[in-house]
Protein backbone atom coordinates (compact mmCIF):
# COMPACT_ATOMS: atom_id res chain seq x y z
CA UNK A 1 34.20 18.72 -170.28
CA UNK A 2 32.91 18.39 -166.66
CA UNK A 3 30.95 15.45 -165.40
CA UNK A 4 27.86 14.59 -167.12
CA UNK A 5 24.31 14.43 -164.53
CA UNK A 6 23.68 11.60 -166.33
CA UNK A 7 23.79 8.14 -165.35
CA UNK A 8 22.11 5.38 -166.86
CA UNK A 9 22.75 1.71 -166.70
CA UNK A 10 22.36 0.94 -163.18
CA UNK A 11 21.71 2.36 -160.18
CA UNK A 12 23.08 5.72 -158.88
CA UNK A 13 25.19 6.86 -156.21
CA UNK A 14 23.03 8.83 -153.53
CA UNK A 15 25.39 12.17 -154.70
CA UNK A 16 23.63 11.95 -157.90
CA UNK A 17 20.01 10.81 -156.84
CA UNK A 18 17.21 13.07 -157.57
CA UNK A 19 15.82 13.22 -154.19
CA UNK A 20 12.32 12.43 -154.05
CA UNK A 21 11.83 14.10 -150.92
CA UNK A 22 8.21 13.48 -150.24
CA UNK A 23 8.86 9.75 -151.01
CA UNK A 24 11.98 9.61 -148.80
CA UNK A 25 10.31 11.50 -146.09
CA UNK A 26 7.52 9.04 -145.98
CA UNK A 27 9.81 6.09 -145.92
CA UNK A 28 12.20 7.20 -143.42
CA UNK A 29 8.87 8.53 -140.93
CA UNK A 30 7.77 5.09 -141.40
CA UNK A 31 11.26 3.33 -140.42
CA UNK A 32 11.23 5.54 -137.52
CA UNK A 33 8.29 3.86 -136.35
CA UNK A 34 9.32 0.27 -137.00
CA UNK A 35 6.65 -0.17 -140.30
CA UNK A 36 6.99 -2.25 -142.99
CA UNK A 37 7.09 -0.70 -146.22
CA UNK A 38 6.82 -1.76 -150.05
CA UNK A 39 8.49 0.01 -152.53
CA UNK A 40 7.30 -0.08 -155.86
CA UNK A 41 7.61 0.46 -159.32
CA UNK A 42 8.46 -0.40 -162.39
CA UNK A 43 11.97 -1.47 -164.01
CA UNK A 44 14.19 1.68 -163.59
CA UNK A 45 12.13 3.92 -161.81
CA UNK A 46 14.53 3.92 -159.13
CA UNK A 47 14.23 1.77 -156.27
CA UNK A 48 17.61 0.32 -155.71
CA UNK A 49 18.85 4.29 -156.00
CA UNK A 50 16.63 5.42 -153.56
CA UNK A 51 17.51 2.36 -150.92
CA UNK A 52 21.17 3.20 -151.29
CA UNK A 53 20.37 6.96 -150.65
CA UNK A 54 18.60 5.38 -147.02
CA UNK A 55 21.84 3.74 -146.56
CA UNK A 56 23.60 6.75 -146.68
CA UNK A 57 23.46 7.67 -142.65
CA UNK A 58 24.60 11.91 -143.80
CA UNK A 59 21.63 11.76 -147.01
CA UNK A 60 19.08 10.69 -144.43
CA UNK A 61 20.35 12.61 -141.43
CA UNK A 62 19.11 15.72 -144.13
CA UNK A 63 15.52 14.91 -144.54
CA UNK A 64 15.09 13.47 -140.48
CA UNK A 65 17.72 14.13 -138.46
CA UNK A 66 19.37 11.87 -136.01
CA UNK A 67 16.11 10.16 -135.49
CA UNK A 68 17.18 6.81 -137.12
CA UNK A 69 20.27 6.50 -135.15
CA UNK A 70 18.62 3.66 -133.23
CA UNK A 71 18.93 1.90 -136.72
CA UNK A 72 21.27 -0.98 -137.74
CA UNK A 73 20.91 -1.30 -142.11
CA UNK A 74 21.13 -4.35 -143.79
CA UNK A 75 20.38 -4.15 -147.12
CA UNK A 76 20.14 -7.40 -148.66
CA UNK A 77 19.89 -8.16 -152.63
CA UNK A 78 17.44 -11.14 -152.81
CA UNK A 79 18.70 -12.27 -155.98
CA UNK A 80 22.03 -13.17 -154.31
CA UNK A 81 20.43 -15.32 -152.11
CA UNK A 82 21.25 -18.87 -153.52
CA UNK A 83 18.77 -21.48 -154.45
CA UNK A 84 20.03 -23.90 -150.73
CA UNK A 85 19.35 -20.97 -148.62
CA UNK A 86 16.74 -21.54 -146.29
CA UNK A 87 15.10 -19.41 -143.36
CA UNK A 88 18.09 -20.36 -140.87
CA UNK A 89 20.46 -19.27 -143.49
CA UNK A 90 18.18 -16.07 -144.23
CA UNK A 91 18.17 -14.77 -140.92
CA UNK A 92 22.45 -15.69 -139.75
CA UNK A 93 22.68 -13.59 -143.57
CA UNK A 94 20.91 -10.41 -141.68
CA UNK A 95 21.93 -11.05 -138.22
CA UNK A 96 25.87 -12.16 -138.32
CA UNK A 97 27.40 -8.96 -139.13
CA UNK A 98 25.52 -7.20 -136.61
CA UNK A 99 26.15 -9.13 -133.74
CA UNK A 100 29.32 -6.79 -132.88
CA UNK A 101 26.08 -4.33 -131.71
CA UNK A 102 25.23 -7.03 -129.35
CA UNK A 103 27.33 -5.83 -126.05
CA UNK A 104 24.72 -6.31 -123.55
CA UNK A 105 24.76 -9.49 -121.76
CA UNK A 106 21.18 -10.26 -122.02
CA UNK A 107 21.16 -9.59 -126.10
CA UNK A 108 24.61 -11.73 -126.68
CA UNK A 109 22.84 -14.49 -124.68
CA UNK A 110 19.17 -14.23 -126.94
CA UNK A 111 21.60 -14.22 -130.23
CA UNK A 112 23.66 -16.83 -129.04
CA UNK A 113 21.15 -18.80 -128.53
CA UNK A 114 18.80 -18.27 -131.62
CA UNK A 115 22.00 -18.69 -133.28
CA UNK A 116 22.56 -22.10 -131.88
CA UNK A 117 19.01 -23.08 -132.33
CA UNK A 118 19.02 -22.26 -136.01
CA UNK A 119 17.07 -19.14 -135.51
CA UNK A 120 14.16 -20.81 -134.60
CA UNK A 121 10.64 -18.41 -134.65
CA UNK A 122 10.73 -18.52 -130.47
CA UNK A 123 14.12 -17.82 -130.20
CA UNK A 124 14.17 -14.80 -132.90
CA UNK A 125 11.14 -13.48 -130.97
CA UNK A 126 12.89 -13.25 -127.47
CA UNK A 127 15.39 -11.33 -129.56
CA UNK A 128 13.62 -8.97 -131.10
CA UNK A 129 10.66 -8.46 -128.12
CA UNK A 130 14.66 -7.69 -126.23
CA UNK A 131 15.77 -5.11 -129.08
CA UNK A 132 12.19 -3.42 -128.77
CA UNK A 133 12.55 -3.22 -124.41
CA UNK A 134 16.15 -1.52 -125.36
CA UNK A 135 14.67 1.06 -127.61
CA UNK A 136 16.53 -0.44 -131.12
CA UNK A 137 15.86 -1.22 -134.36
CA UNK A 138 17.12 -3.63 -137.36
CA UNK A 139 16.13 -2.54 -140.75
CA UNK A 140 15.92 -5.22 -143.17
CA UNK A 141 16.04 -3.78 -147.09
CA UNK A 142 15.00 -6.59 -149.51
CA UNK A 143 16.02 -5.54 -152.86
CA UNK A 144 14.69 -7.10 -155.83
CA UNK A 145 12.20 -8.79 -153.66
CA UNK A 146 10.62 -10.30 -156.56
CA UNK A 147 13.16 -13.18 -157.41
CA UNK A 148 12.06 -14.33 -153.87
CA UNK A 149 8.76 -15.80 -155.51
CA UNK A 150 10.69 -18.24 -157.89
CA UNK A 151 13.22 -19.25 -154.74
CA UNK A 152 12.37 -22.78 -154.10
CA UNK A 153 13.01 -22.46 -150.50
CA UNK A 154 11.52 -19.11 -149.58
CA UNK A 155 8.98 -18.64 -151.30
CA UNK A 156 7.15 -20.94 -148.68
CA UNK A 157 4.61 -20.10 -146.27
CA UNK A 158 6.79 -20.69 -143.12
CA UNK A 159 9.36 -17.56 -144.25
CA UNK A 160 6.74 -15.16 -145.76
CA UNK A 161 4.49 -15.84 -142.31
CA UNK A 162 7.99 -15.65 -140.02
CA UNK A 163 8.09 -12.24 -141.96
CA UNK A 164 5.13 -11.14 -141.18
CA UNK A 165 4.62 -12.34 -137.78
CA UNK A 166 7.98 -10.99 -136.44
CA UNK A 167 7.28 -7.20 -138.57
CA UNK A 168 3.87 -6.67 -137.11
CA UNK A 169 4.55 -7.73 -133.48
CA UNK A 170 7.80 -5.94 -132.99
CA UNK A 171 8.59 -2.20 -134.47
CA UNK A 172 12.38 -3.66 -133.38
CA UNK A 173 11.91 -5.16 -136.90
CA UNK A 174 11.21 -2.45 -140.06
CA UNK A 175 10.75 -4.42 -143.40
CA UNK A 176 11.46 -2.81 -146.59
CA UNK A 177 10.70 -4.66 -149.96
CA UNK A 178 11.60 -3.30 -153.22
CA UNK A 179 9.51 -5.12 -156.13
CA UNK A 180 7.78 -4.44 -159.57
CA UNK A 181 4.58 -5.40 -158.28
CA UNK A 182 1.86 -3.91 -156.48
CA UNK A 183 1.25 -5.20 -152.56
CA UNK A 184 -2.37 -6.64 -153.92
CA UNK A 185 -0.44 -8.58 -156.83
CA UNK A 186 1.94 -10.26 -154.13
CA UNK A 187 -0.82 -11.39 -151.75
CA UNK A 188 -2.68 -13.05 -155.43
CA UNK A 189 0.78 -14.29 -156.27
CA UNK A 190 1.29 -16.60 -152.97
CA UNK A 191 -2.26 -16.98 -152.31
CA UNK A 192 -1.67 -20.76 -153.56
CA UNK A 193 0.62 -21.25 -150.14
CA UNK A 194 -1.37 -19.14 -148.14
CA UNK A 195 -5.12 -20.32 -148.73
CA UNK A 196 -6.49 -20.09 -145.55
CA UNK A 197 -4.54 -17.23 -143.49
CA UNK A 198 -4.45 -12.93 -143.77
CA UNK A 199 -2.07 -12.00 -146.66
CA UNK A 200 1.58 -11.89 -145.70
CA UNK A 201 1.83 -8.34 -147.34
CA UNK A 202 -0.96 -6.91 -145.84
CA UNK A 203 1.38 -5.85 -142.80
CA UNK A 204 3.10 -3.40 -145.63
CA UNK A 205 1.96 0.21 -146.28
CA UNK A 206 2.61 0.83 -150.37
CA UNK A 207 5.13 3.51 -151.42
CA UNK A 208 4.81 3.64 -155.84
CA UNK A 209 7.47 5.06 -157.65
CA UNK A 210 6.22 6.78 -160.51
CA UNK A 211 7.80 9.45 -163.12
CA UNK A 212 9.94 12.43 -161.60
CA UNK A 213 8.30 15.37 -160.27
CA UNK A 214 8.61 18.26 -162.51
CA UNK A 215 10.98 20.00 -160.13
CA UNK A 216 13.68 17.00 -160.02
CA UNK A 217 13.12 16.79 -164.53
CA UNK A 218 14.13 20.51 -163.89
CA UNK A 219 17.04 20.06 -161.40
CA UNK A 220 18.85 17.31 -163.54
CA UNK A 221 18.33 19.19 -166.78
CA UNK A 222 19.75 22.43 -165.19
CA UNK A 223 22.85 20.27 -164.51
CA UNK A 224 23.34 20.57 -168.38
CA UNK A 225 22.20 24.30 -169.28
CA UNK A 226 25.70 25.09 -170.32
CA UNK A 227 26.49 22.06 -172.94
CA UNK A 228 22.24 21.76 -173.59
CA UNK A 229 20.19 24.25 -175.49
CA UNK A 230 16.63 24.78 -173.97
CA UNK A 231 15.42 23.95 -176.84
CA UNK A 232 17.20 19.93 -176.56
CA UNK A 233 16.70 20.28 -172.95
CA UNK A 234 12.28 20.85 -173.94
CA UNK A 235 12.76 17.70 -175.82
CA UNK A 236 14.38 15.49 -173.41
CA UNK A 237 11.64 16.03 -171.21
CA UNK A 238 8.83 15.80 -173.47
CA UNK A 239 10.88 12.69 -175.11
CA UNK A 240 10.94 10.88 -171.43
CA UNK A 241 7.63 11.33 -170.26
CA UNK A 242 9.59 12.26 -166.79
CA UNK A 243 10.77 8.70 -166.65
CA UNK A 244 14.10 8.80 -164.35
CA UNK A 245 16.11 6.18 -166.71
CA UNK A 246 14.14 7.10 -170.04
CA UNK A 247 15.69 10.58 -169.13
CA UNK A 248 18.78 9.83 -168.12
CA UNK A 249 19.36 7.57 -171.74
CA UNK A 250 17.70 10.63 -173.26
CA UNK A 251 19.88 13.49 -171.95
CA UNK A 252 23.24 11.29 -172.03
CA UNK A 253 23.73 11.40 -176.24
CA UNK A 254 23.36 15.40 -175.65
CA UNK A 255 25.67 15.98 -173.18
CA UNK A 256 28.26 13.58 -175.14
């Protein structure tokens, strides 16, 4: 019977992503350059898919290169982030597993020490104004950013502002948010704890999600020509309105 193209239910592996190119391009230029970046869209329009396809160091390495190879990942889902973690147990979540990178003498000493001062805003900006002088990069990828607004720790002006702060003075730091709403709906969302100061998200460039380009509709449906008649394969499309997950629950009764 083969494998079936598609995959609905949760998020895909990056063998099976329909590539987006011109969004992934964009993202991965703007990593490159240290920017923050807010991905965003709607419930199943692929956002988790297309940070795991980042993740993938051969996926990316096709659209830019070795260009990102100053990079360390750490993709972080923010609704496993339990309701007692605070900022100090935010930033030992990103930084721990990547202090094995840390061989030089001066950036085990600036770790070691943020580390011991509870990652304290001077001490994590010695680190990272250390990581920019040595030409490297830490890419933070908050997934489902939006359960951060309900945390009752972080969702506080002191992490969204150490955020900010730390993204905009140091391209050693690239933010990536994934999250349902637009960058103007965050900054009206935690304008409460932020009355008087810029927006926090302002530092972010939007990157909207929206349905498939015709060409990817036409790739995944290809997938299927031999089990599919055009005819069911017209349908599908017309049925999903392009949507990735309304076409992958579309197709998937077909192929079966």
């Amino acid at each position: 019977m083969g494998h079936s193209p598609f995959v609905h239910g949760g998020p895909v592996k990056p063998a099976d992503f329909l590539n987006r190119r011109r969004e992934l391009r964009r993202l991965l230029n703007r990593l490159e350059k240290g920017q923050a970046t807010a991905v965003v869209g709607q419930p199943h329009t692929g956002k988790t898919s297309l940070l795991r396809y980042v993740l993938d160091k051969v996926k990316r390495d096709s659209i830019v290169g070795n260009k990102l190879d100053p990079c360390w990942f750490r993709d972080i889902d923010s609704h496993m982030l339990g309701k007692t973690f605070n900022q100090p147990a935010f930033w030992r979540h990103v930084l721990e597993p990547l202090a094995i990178y840390f061989d030089s003498g001066e950036l085990r000493t600036l770790y070691e020490t943020a580390r011991d001062n509870e990652f304290g805003a001077f001490t994590l900006m010695r680190l990272f104004s250390a990581l920019d002088d040595g030409g490297m990069r830490i890419v933070v990828m908050l997934d489902e950013f939006d359960a951060l607004l309900n945390h009752p720790i972080l969702n506080s002006a002191e992490f969204y502002g150490s955020l900010r702060s730390l993204s905009s003075r140091f391209s050693s730091l690239a933010l990536v948010i994934a999250t349902r709403r637009s960058l103007n709906q965050l900054n009206v969302q935690t304008q409460e704890i932020n009355p008087h100061s810029s927006p926090y998200f302002n530092v972010f460039t939007e990157l909207r999600l929206g349905p498939l380009p015709k060409r990817d509709v036409a790739t995944l449906l290809s997938h299927a020509k031999e089990r599919i008649s055009p005819k069911d394969r017209q349908f599908i499309t017309l049925a999903s309105g392009w949507h990735p997950y309304l076409l992958q629950l579309a197709g998937a009764p077909s192929w079966e």
